[in-house]
N, C-alpha and C. Protein backbone atom coordinates (compact mmCIF):
# COMPACT_ATOMS: atom_id res chain seq x y z
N UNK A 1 -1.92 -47.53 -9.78
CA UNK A 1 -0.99 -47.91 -10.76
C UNK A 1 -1.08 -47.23 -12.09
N UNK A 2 -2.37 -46.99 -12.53
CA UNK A 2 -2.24 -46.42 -13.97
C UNK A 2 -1.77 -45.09 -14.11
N UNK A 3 -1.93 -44.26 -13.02
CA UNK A 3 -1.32 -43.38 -12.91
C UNK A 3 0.08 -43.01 -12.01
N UNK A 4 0.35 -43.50 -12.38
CA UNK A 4 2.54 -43.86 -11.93
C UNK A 4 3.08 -44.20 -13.08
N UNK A 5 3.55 -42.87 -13.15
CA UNK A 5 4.78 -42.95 -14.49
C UNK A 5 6.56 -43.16 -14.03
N UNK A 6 7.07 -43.68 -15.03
CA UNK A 6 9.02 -43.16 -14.08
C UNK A 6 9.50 -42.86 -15.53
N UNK A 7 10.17 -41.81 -15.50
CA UNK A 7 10.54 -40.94 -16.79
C UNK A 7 9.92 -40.66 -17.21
N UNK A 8 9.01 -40.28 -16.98
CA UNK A 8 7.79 -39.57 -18.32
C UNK A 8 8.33 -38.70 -18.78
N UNK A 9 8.52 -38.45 -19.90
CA UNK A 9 8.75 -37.12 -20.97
C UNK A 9 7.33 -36.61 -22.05
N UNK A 10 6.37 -37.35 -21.77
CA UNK A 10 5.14 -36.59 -22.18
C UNK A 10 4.42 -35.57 -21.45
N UNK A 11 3.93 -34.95 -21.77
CA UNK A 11 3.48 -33.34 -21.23
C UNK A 11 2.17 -34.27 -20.35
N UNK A 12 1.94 -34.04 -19.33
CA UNK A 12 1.16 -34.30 -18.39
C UNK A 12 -0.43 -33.46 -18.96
N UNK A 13 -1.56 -34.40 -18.90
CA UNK A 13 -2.59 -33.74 -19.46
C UNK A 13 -3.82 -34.24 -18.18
N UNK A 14 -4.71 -33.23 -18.15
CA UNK A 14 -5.49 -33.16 -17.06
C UNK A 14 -6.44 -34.42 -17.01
N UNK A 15 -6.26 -35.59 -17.85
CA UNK A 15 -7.14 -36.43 -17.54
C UNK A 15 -5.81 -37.52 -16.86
N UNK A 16 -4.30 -37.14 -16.65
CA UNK A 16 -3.68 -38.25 -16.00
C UNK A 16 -3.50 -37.51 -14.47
N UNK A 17 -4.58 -36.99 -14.33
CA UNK A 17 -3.79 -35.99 -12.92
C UNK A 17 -5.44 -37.01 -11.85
N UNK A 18 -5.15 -37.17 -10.47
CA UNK A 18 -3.64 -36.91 -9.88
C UNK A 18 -2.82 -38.29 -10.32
N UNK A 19 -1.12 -37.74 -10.45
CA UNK A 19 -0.61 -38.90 -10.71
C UNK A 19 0.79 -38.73 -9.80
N UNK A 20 1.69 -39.72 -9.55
CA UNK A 20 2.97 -40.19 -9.33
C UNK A 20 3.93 -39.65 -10.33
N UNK A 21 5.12 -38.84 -10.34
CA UNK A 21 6.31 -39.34 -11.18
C UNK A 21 7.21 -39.56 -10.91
N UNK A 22 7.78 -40.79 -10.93
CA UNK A 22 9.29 -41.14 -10.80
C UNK A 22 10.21 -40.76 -11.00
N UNK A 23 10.61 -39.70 -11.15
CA UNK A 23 12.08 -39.42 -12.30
C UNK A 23 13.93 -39.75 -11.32
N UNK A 24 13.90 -40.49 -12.58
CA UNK A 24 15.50 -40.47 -11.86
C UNK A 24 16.65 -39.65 -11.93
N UNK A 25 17.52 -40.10 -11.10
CA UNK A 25 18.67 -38.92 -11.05
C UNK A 25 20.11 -39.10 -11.02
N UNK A 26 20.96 -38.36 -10.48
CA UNK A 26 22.35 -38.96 -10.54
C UNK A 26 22.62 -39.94 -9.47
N UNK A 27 23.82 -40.72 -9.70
CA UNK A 27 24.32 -41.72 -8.95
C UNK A 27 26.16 -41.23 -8.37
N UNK A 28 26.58 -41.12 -7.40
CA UNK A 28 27.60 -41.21 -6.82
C UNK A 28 28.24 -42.09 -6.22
N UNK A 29 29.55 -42.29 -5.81
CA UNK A 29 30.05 -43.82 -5.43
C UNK A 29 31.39 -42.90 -4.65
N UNK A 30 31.71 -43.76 -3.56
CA UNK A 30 32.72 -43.56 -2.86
C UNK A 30 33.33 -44.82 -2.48
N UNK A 31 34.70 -44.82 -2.62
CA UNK A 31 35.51 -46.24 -2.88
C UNK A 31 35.47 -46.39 -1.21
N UNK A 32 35.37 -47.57 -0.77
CA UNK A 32 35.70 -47.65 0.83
C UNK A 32 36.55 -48.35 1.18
N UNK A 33 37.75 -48.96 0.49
CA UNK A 33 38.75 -49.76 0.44
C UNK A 33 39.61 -49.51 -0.77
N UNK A 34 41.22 -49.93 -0.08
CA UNK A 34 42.18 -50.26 -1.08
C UNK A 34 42.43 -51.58 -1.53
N UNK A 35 41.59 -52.47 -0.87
CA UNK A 35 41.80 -53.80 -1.46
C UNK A 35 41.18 -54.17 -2.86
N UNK A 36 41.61 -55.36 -3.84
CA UNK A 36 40.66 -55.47 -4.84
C UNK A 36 39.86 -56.78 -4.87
N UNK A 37 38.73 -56.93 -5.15
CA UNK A 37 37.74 -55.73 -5.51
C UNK A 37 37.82 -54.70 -4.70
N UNK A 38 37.55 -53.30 -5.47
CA UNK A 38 37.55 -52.01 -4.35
C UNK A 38 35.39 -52.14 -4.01
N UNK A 39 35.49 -52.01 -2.79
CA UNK A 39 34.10 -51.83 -2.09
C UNK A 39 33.59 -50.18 -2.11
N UNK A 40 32.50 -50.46 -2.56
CA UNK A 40 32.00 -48.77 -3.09
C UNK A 40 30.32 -48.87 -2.37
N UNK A 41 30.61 -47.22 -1.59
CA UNK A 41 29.41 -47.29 -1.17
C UNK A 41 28.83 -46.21 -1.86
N UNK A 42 27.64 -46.48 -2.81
CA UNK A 42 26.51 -46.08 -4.15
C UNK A 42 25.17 -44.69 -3.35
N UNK A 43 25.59 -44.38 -4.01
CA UNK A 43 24.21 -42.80 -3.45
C UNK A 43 23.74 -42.60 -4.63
N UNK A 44 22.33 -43.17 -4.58
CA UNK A 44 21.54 -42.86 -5.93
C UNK A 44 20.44 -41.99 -5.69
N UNK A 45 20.19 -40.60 -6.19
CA UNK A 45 19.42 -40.18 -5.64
C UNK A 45 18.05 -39.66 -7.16
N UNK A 46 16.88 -39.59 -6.26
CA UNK A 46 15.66 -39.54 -7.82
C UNK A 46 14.78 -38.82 -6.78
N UNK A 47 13.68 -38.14 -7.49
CA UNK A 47 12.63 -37.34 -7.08
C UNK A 47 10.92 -38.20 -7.40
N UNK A 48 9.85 -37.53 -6.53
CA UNK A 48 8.94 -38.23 -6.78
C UNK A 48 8.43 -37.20 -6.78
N UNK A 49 7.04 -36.97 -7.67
CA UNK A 49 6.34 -36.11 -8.03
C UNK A 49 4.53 -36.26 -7.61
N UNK A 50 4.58 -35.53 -6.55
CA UNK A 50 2.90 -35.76 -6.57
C UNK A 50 1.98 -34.47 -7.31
N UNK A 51 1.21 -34.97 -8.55
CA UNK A 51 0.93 -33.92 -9.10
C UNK A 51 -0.42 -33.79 -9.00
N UNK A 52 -1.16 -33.05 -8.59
CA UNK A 52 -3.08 -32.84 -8.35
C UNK A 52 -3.37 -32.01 -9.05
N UNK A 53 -4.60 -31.64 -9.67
CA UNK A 53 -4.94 -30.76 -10.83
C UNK A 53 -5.44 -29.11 -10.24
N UNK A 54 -5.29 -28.43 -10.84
CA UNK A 54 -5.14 -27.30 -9.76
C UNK A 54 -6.83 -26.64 -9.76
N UNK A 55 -6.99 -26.72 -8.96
CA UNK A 55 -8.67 -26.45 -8.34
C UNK A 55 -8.11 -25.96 -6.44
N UNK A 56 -9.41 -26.35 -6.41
CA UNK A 56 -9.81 -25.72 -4.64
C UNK A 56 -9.30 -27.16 -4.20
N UNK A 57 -8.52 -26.90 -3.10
CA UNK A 57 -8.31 -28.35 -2.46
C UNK A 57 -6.88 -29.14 -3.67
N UNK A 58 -6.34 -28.27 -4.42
CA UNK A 58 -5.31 -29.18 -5.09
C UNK A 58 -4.00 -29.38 -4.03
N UNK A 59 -3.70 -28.38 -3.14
CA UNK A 59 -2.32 -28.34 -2.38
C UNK A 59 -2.62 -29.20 -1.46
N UNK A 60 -3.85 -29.84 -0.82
CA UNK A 60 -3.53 -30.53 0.11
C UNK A 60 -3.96 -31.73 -0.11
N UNK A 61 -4.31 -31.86 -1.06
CA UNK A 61 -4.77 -33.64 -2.28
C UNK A 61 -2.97 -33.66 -2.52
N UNK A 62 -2.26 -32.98 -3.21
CA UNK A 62 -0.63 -33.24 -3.85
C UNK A 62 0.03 -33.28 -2.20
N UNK A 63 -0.24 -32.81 -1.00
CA UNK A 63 0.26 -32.77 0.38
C UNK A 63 -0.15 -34.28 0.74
N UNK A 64 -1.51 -34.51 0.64
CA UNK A 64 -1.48 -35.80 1.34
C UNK A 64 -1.30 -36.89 0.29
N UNK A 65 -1.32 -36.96 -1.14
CA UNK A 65 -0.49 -37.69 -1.74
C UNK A 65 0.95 -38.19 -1.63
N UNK A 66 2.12 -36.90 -1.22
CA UNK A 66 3.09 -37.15 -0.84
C UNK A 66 3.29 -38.40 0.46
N UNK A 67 2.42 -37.65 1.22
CA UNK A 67 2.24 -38.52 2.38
C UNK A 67 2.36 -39.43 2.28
N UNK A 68 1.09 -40.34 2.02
CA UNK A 68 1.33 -41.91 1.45
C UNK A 68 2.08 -42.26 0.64
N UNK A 69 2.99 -41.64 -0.62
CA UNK A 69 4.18 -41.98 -0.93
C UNK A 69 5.31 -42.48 -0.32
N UNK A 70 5.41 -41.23 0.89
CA UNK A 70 6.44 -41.36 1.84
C UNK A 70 6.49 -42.83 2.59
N UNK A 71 5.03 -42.84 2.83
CA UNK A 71 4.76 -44.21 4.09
C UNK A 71 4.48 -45.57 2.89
N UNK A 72 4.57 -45.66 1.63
CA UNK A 72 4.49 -46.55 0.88
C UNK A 72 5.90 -47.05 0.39
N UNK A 73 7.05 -46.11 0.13
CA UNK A 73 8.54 -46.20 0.27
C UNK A 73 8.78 -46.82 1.24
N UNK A 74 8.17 -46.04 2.47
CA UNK A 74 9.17 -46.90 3.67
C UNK A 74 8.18 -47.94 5.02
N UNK A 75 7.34 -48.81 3.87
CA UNK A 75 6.80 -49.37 4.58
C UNK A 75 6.96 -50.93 5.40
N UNK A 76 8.03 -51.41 4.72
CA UNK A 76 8.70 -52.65 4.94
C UNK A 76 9.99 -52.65 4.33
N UNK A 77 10.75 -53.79 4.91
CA UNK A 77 12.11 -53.72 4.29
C UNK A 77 12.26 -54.30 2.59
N UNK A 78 10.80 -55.02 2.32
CA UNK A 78 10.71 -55.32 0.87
C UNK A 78 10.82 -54.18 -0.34
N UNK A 79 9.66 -53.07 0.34
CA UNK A 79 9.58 -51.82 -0.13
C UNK A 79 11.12 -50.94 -0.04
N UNK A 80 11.78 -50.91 0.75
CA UNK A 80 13.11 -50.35 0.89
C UNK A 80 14.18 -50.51 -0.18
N UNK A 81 13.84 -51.41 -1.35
CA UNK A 81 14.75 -51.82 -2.01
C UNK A 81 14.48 -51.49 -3.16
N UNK A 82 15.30 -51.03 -3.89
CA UNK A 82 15.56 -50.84 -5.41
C UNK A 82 16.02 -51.57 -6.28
N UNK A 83 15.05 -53.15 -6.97
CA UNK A 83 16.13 -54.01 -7.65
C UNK A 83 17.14 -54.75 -7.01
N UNK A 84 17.00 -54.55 -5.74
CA UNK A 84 17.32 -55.71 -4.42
C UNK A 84 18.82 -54.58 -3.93
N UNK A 85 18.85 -53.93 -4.30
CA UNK A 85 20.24 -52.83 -4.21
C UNK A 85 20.14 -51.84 -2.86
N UNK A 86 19.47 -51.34 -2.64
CA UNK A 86 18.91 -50.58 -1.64
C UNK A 86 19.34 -51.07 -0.56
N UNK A 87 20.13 -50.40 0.59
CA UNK A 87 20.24 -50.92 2.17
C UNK A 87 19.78 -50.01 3.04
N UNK A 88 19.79 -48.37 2.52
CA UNK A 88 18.82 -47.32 3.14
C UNK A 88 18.55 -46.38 1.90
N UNK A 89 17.05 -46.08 2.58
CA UNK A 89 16.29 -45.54 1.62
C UNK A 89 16.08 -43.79 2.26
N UNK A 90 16.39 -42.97 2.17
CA UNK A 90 15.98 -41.32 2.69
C UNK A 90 15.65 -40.30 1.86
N UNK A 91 14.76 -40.02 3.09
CA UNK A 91 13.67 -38.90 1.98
C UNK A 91 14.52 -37.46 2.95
N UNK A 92 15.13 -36.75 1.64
CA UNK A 92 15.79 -35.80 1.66
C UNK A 92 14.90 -34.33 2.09
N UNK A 93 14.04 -34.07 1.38
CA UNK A 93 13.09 -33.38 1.56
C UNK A 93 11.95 -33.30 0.48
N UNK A 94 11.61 -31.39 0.21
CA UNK A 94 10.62 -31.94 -0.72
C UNK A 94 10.36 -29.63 -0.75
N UNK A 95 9.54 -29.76 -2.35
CA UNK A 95 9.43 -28.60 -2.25
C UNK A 95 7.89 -28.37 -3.29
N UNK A 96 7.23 -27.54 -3.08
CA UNK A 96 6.37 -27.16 -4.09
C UNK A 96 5.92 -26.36 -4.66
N UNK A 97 4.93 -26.63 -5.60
CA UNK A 97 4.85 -25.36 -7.32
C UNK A 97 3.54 -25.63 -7.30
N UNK A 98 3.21 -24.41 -8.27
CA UNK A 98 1.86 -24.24 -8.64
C UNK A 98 2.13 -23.47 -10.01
N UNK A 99 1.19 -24.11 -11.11
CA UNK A 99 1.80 -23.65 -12.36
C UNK A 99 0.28 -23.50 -13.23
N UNK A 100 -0.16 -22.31 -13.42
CA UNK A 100 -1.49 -22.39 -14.16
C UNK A 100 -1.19 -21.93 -15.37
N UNK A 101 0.14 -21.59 -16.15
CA UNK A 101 -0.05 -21.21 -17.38
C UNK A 101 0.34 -22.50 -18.52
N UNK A 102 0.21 -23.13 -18.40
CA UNK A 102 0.13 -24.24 -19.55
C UNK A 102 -1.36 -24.49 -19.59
N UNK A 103 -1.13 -25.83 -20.63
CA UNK A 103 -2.68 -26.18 -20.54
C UNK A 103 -3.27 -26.85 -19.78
N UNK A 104 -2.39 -27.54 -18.90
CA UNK A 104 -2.68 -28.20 -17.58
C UNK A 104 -2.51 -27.65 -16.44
N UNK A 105 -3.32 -27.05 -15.68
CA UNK A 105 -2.93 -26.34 -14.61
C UNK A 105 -2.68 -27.34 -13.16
N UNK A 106 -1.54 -27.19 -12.66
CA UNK A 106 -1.49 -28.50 -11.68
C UNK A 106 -0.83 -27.66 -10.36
N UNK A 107 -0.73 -28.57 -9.43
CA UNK A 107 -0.22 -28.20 -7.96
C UNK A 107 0.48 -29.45 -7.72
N UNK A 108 2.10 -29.26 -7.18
CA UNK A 108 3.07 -30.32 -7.39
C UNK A 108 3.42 -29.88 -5.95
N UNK A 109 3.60 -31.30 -5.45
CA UNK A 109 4.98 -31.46 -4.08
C UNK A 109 5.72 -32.90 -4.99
N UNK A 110 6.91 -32.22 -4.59
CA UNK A 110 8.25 -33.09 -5.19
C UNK A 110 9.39 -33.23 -4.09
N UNK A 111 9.27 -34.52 -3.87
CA UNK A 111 10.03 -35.31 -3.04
C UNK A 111 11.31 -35.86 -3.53
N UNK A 112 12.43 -35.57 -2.32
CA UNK A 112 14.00 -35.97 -3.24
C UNK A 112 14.06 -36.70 -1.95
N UNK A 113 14.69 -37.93 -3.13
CA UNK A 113 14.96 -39.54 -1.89
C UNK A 113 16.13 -39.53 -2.45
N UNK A 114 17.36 -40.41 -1.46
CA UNK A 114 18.21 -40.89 -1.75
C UNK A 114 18.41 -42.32 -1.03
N UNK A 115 19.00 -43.24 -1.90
CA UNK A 115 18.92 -44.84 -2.04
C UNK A 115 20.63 -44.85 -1.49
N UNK A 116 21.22 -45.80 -0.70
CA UNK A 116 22.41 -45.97 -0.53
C UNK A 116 22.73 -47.64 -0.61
N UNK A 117 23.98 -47.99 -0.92
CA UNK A 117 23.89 -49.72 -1.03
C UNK A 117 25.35 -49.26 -2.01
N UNK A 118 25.49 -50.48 -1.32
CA UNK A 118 27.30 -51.19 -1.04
C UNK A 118 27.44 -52.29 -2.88
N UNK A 119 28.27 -52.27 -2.73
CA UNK A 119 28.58 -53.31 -4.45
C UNK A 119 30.45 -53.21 -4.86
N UNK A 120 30.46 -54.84 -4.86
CA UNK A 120 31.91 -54.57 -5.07
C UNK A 120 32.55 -53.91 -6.56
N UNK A 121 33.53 -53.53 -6.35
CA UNK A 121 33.96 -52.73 -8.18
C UNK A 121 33.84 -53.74 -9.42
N UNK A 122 33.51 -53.64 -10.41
CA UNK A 122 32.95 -54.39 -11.38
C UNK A 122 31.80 -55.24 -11.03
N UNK A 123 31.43 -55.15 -10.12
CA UNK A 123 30.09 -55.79 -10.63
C UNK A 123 28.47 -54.55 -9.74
N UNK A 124 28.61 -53.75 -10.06
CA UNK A 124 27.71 -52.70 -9.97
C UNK A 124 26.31 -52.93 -10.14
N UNK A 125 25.53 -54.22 -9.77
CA UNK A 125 23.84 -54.83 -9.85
C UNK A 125 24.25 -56.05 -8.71
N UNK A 126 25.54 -56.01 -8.06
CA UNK A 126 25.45 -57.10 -7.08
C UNK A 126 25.41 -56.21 -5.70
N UNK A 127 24.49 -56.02 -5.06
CA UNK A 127 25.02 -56.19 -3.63
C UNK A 127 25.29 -56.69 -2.88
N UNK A 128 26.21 -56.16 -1.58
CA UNK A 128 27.29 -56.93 -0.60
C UNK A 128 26.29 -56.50 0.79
């Protein structure tokens, strides 16, 4: 836990590594009816960041970090949910970096999930 951030905008420093980042992302909606309320089905999609400090053994500490991310997202249908909104949760893919010229040298796999869930028009925190 202490190291799981969501939005961090502080520069990552080698005593918070290895850590989690949450960052969120855009949201899309597709109307699925002409009736009113109009029924909209929600695609929210955010990235997760597994970041390990870059040494011997950093790519596969940030590899098997992802891992258990993956299987900690989708480990029950409690976990599946975002703020109770969530009806499927998918892990899109994932890509990684290695960055030694700052002052933190780190090794990143970054995971893109996308969240889907239904909500009638005007009320966008209820799901159906």
């Amino acid at each position: 836990g202490s190291h799981v951030y969501i939005d961090r905008v502080d520069e990552l420093l080698q005593a918070d590594l290895p850590t989690i980042h949450i960052e969120g992302g855009g949201e899309e909606s597709t109307p699925d009816s002409l009736s009113f309320p109009t029924v909209y089905t929600r695609f929210y999609r955010f990235t997760v960041a597994c970041v390990c400090g870059q040494s011997s053994g950093a790519a596969k500490a940030a590899r098997n970090l992802g891992k258990q991310v993956e299987a900690a997202i989708l480990a029950s249908t409690s976990t599946a949910t975002a703020g109770g909104l969530a009806k499927m949760l998918t892990f899109t893919g994932s890509t990684e970096a290695k960055d030694g010229n700052g002052a933190t040298s780190f090794f990143e796999v970054r995971q893109t999930w996308q969240a889907q869930y239904i909500t009638l028009g005007g009320a966008p925190d209820t799901p159906i």
